[in-house]
C-alpha atoms as a PDB file:
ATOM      1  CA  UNK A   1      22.242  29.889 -55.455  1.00  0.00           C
ATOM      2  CA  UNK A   2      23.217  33.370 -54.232  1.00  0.00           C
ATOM      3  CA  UNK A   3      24.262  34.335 -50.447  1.00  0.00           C
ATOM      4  CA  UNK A   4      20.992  35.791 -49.649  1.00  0.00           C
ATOM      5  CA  UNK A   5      18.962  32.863 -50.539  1.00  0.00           C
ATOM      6  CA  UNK A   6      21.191  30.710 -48.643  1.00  0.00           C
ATOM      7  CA  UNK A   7      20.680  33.432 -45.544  1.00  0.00           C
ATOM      8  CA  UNK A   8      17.130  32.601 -45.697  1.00  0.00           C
ATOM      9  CA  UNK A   9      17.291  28.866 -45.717  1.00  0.00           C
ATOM     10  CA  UNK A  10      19.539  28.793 -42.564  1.00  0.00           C
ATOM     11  CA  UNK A  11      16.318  31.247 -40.976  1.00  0.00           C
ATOM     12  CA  UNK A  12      13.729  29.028 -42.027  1.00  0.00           C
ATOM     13  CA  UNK A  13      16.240  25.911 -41.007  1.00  0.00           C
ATOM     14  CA  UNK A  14      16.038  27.242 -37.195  1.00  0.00           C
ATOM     15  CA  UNK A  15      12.581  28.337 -37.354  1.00  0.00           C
ATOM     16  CA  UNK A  16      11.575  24.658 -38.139  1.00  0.00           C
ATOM     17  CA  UNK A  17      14.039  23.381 -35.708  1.00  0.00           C
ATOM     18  CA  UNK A  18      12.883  25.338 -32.763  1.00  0.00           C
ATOM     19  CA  UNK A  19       9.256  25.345 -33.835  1.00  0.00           C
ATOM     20  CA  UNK A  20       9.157  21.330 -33.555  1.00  0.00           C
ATOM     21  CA  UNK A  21      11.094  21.528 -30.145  1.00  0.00           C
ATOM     22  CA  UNK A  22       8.155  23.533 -28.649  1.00  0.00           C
ATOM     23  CA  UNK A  23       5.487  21.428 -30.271  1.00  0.00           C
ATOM     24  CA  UNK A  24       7.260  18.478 -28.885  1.00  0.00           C
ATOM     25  CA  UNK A  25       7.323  19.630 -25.266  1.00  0.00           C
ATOM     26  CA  UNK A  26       3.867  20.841 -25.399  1.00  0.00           C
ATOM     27  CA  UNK A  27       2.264  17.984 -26.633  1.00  0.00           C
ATOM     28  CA  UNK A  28       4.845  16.113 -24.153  1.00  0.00           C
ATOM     29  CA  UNK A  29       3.469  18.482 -21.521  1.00  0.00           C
ATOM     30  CA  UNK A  30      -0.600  17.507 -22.578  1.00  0.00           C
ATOM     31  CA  UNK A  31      -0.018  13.426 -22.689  1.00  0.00           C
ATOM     32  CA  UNK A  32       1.809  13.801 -19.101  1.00  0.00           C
ATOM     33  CA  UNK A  33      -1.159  16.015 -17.811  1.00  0.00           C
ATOM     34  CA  UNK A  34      -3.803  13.354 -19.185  1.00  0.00           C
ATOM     35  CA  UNK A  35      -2.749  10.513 -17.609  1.00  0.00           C
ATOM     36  CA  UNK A  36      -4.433   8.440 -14.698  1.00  0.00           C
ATOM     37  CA  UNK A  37      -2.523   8.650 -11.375  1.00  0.00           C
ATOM     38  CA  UNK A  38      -4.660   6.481  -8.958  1.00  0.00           C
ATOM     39  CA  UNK A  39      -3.033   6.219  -4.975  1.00  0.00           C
ATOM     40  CA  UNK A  40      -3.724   2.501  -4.265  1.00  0.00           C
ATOM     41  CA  UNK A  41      -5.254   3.867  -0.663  1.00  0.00           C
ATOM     42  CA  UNK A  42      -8.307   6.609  -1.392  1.00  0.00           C
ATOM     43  CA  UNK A  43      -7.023   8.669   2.049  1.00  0.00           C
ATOM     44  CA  UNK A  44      -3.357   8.271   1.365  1.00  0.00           C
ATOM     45  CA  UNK A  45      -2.343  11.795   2.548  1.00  0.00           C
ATOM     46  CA  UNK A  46      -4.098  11.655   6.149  1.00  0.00           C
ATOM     47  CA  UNK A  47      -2.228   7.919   6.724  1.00  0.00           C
ATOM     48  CA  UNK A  48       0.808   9.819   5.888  1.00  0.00           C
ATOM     49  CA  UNK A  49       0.218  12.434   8.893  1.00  0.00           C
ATOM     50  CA  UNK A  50      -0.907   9.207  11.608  1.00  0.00           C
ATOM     51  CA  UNK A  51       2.944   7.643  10.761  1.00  0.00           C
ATOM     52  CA  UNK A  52       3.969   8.734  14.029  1.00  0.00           C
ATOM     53  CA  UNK A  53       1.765   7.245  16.032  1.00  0.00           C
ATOM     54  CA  UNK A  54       2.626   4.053  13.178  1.00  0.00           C
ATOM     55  CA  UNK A  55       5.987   4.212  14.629  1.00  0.00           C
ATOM     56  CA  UNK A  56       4.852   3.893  18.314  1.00  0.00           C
ATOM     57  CA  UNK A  57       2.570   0.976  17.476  1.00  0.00           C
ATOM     58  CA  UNK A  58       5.342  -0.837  15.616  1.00  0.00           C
ATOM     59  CA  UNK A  59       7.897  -0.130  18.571  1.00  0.00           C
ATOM     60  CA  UNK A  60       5.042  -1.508  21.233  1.00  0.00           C
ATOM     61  CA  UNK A  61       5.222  -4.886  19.319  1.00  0.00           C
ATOM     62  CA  UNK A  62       8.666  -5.576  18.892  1.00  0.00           C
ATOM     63  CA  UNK A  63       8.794  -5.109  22.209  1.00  0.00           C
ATOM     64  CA  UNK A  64       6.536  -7.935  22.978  1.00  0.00           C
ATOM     65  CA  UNK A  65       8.380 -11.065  24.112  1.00  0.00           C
ATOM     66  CA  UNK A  66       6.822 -12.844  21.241  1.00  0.00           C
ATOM     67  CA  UNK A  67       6.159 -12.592  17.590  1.00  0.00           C
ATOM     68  CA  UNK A  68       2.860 -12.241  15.782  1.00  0.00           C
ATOM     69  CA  UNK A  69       2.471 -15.016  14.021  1.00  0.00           C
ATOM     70  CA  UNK A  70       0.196 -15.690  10.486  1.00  0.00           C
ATOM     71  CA  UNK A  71      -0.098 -18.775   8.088  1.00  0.00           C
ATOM     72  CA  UNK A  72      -3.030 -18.733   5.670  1.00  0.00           C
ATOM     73  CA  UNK A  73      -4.269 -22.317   5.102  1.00  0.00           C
ATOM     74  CA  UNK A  74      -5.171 -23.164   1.475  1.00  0.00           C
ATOM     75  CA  UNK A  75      -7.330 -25.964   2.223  1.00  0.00           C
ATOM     76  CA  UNK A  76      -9.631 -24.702   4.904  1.00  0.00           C
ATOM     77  CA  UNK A  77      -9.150 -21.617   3.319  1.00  0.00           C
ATOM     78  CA  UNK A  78      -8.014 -19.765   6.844  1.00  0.00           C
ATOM     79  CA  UNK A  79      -5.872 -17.579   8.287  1.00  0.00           C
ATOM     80  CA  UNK A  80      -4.823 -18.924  11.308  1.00  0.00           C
ATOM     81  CA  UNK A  81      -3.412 -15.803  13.229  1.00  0.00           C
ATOM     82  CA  UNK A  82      -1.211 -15.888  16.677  1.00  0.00           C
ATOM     83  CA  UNK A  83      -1.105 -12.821  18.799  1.00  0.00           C
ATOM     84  CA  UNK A  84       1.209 -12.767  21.776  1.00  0.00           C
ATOM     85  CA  UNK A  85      -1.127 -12.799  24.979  1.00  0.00           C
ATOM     86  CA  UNK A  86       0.960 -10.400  26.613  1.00  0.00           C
ATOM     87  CA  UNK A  87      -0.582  -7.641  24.061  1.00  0.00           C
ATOM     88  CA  UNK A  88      -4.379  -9.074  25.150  1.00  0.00           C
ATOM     89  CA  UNK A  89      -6.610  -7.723  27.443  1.00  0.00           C
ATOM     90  CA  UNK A  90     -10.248  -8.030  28.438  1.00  0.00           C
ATOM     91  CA  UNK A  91     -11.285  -5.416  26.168  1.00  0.00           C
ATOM     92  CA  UNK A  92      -9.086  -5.969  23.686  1.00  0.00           C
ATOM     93  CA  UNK A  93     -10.170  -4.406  19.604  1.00  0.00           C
ATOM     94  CA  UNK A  94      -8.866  -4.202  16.923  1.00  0.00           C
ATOM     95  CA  UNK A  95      -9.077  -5.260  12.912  1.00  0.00           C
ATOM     96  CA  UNK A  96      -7.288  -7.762  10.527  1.00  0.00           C
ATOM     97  CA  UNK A  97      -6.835  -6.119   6.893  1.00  0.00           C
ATOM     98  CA  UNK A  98      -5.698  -8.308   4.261  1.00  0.00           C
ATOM     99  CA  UNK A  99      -4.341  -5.682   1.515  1.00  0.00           C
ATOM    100  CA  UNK A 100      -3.790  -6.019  -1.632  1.00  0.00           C
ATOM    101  CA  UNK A 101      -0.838  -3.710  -3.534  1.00  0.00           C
ATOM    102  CA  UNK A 102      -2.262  -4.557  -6.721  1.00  0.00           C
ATOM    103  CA  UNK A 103      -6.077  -3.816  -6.317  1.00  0.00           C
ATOM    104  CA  UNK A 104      -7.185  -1.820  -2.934  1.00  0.00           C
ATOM    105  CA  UNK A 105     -11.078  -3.218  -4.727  1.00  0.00           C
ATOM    106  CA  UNK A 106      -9.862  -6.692  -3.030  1.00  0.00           C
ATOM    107  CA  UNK A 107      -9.110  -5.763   0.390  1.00  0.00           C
ATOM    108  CA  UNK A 108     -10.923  -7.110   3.707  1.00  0.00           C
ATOM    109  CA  UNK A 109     -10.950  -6.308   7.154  1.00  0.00           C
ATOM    110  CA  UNK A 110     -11.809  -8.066   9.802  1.00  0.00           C
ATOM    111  CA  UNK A 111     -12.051  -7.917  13.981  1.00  0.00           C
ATOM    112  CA  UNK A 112      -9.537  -9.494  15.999  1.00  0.00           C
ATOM    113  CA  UNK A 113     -11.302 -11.684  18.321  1.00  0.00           C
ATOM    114  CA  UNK A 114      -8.554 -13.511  19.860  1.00  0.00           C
ATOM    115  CA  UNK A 115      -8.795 -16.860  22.467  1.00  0.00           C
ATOM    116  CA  UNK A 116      -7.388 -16.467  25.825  1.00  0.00           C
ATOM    117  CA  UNK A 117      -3.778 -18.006  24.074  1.00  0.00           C
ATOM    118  CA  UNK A 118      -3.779 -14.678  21.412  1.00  0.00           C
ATOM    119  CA  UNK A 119      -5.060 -17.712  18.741  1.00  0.00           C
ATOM    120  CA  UNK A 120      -7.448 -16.564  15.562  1.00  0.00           C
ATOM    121  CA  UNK A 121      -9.371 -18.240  12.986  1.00  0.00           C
ATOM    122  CA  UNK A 122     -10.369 -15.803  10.019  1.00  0.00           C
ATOM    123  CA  UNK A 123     -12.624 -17.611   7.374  1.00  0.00           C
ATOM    124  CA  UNK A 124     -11.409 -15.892   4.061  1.00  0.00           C
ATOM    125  CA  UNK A 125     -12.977 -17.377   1.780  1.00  0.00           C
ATOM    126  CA  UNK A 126     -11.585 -17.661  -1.792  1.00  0.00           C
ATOM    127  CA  UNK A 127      -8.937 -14.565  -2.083  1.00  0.00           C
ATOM    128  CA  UNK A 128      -6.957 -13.843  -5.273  1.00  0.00           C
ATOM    129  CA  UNK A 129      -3.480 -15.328  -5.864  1.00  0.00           C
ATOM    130  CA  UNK A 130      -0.657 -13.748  -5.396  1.00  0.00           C
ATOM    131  CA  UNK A 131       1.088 -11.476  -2.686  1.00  0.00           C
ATOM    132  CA  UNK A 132      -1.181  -9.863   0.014  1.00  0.00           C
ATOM    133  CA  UNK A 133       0.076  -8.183   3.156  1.00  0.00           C
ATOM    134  CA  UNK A 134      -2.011  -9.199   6.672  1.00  0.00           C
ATOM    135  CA  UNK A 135      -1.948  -5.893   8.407  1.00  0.00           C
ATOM    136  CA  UNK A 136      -3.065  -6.320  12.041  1.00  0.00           C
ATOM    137  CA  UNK A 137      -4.061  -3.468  14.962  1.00  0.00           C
ATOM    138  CA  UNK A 138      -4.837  -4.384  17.932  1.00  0.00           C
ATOM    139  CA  UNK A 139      -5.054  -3.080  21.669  1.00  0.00           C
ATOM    140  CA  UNK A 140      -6.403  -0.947  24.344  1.00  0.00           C
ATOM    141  CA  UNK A 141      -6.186   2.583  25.357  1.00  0.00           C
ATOM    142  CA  UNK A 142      -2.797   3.534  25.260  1.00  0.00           C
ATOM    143  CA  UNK A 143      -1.160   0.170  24.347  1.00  0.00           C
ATOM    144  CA  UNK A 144      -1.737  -0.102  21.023  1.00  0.00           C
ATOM    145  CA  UNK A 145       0.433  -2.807  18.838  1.00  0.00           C
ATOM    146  CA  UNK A 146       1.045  -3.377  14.759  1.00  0.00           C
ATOM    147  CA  UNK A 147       2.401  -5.830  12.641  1.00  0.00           C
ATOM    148  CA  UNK A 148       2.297  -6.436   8.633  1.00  0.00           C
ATOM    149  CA  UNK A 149       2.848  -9.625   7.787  1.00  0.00           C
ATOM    150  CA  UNK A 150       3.428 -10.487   3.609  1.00  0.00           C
ATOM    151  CA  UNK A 151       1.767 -13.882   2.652  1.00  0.00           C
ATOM    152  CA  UNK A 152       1.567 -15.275  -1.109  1.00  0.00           C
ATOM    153  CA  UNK A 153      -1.878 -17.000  -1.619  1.00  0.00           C
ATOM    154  CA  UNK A 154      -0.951 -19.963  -4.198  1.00  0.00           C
END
């Protein structure tokens, strides 16, 4: 083999070389861009702006002298939840969500409709096993309280 030929296989050596570096990071580049990125909450972005008002909510309830309590049942299939009565008044409204990480298609809501004592029943029904978090909203006006409990449904 002469010194020119070998010349030319060193060329076509780095040609190759850098050639299959860009086809690599393009067709990197294409698989990244086709895949599925699904927020597990549809209006993610405009819960992101409300945080503050999040951070009020949460301050409100660990203020309260007691602690929101929640136990699901497995054989009546309840949630039996326990809102301090200091947060309650007349007009009290608010939901229950029961949120799923996993699967946002499994989520429910409900109303609070607590007793005079802050006590709630929630029938609900058969949900999936596994870890859930209660998320619960609940006041009047200005006084507005939140607390996310995590439960594991056997």
């Amino acid at each position: 083999m002469t010194q020119a030929t070998r010349k030319s296989n060193w060329g076509k050596g780095i040609f190759i070389l850098y050639g299959g570096f860009v086809l690599f990071i393009l067709s990197l580049v294409f698989f990244a861009s086709q895949q599925d990125m699904d927020l597990v909450e549809k209006d993610y972005y405009q819960k992101e702006m409300e945080y503050q008002n999040q951070i009020e909510r949460n301050r409100r309830t660990q203020q309260l002298p007691r602690e929101v309590g929640v136990q699901y049942d497995a054989e009546l299939q309840t949630l039996n939840v326990n809102l301090p009565p200091e947060s309650l008044a007349p007009t009290t409204k608010g939901q229950i969500k029961l949120y799923r990480p996993s699967s946002a298609d499994l989520d429910m809501i409900f109303e609070v409709k607590p007793d005079n004592e802050g006590h709630q029943v929630v029938d609900v029904g058969r949900p999936a096993r596994g870890l859930w978090h209660v998320r619960i909203a609940w006041g009047e006006g200005d006084k507005e309280y939140y607390s996310q409990k995590t439960i594991i449904i056997p």
